[in-house]
C-alpha atoms as a PDB file:
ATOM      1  CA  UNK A   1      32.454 136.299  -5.099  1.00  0.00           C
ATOM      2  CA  UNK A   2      30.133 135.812  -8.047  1.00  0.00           C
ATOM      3  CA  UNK A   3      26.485 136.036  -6.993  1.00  0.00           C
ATOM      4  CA  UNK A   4      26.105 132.155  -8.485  1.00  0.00           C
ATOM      5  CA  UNK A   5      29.191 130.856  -6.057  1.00  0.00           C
ATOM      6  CA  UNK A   6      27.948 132.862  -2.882  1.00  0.00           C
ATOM      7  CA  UNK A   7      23.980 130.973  -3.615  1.00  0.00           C
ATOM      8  CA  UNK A   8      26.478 127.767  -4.054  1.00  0.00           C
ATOM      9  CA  UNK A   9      28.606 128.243  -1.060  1.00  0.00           C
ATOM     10  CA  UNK A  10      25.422 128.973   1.343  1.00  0.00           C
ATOM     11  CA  UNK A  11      23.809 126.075  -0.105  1.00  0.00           C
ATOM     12  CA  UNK A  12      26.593 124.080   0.398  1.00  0.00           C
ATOM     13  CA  UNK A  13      26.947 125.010   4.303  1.00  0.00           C
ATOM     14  CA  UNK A  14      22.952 125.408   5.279  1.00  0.00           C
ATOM     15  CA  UNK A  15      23.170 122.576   6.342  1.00  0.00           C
ATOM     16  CA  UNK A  16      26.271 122.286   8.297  1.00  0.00           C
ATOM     17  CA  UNK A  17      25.684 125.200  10.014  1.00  0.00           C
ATOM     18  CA  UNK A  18      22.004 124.693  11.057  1.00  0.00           C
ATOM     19  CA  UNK A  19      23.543 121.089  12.649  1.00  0.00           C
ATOM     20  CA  UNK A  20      25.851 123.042  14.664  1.00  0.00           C
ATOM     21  CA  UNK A  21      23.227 125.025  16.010  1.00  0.00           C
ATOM     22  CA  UNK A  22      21.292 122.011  16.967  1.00  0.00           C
ATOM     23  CA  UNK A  23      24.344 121.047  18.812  1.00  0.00           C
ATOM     24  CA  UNK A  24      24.874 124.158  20.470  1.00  0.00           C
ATOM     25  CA  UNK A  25      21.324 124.502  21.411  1.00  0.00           C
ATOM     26  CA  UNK A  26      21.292 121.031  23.127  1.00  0.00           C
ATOM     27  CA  UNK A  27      24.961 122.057  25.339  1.00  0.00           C
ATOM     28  CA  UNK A  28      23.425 125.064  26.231  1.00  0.00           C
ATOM     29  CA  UNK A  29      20.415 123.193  27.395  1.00  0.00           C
ATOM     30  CA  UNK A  30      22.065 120.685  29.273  1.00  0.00           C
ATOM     31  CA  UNK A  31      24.412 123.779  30.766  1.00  0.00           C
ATOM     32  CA  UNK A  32      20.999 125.333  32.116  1.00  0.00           C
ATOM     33  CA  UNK A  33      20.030 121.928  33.549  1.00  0.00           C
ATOM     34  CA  UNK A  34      23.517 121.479  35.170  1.00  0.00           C
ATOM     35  CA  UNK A  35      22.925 125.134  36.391  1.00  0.00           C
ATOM     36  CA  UNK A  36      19.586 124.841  37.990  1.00  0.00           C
ATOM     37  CA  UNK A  37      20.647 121.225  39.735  1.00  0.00           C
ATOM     38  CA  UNK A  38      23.536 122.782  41.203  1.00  0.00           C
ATOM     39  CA  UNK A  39      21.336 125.522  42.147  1.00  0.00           C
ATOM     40  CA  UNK A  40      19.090 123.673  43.758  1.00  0.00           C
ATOM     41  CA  UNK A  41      22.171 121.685  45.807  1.00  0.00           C
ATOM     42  CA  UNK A  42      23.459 124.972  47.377  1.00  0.00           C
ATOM     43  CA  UNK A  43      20.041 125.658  48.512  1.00  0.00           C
ATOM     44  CA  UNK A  44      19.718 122.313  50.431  1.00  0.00           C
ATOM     45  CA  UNK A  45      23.166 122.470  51.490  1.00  0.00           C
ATOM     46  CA  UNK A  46      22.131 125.401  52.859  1.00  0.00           C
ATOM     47  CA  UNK A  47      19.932 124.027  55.632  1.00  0.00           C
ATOM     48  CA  UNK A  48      22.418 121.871  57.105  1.00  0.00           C
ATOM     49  CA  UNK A  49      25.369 123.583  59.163  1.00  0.00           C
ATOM     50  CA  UNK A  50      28.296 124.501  57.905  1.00  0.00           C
ATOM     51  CA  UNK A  51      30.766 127.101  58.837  1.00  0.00           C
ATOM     52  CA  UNK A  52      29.468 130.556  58.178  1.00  0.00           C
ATOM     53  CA  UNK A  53      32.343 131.243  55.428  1.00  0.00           C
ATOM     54  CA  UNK A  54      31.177 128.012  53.391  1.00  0.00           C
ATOM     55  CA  UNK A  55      27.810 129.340  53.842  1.00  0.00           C
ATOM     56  CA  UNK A  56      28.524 132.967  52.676  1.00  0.00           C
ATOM     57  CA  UNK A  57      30.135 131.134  49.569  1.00  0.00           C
ATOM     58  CA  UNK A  58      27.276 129.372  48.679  1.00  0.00           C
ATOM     59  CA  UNK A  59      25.174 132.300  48.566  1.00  0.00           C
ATOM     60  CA  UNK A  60      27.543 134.556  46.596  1.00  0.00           C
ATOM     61  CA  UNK A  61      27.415 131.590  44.699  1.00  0.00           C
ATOM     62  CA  UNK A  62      23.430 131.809  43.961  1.00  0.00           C
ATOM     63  CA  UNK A  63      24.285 135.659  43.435  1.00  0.00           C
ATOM     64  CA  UNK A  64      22.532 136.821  46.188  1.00  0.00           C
ATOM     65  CA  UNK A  65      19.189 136.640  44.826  1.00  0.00           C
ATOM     66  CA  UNK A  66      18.180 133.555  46.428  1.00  0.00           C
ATOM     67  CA  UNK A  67      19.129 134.527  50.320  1.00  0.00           C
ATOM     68  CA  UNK A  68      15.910 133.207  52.208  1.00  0.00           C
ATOM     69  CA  UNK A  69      15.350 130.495  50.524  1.00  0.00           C
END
């Protein structure tokens, strides 16, 4: 590729491609968001009973770094 076509062709998709970050910023966002609510439902699930094997699930869940809470 000519060094006038590759300047064309990233002209061309600059654009494009710094919309589909935009997008993929603002799914990953709302993933994190989705994360941290259902985060935040284990924990309060976790002060009600439950059977200790739905409780040991929920914490795995969390990854362990949350026990205590």
């Amino acid at each position: 590729m000519s060094g006038m076509k590759a300047v064309h062709y990233w002209h061309e998709n600059e654009e494009r491609w710094y919309r589909q970050c935009l997008r993929i910023e603002k799914v990953c966002d709302e993933l994190e968001q989705r994360v941290d609510e259902l985060e935040q439902a284990i924990i309060d699930a976790d002060k009600y009973p439950m059977p200790l094997e739905l409780r040991q699930k929920l914490k795995k869940a969390l990854g362990g770094n949350h026990a205590g809470q």
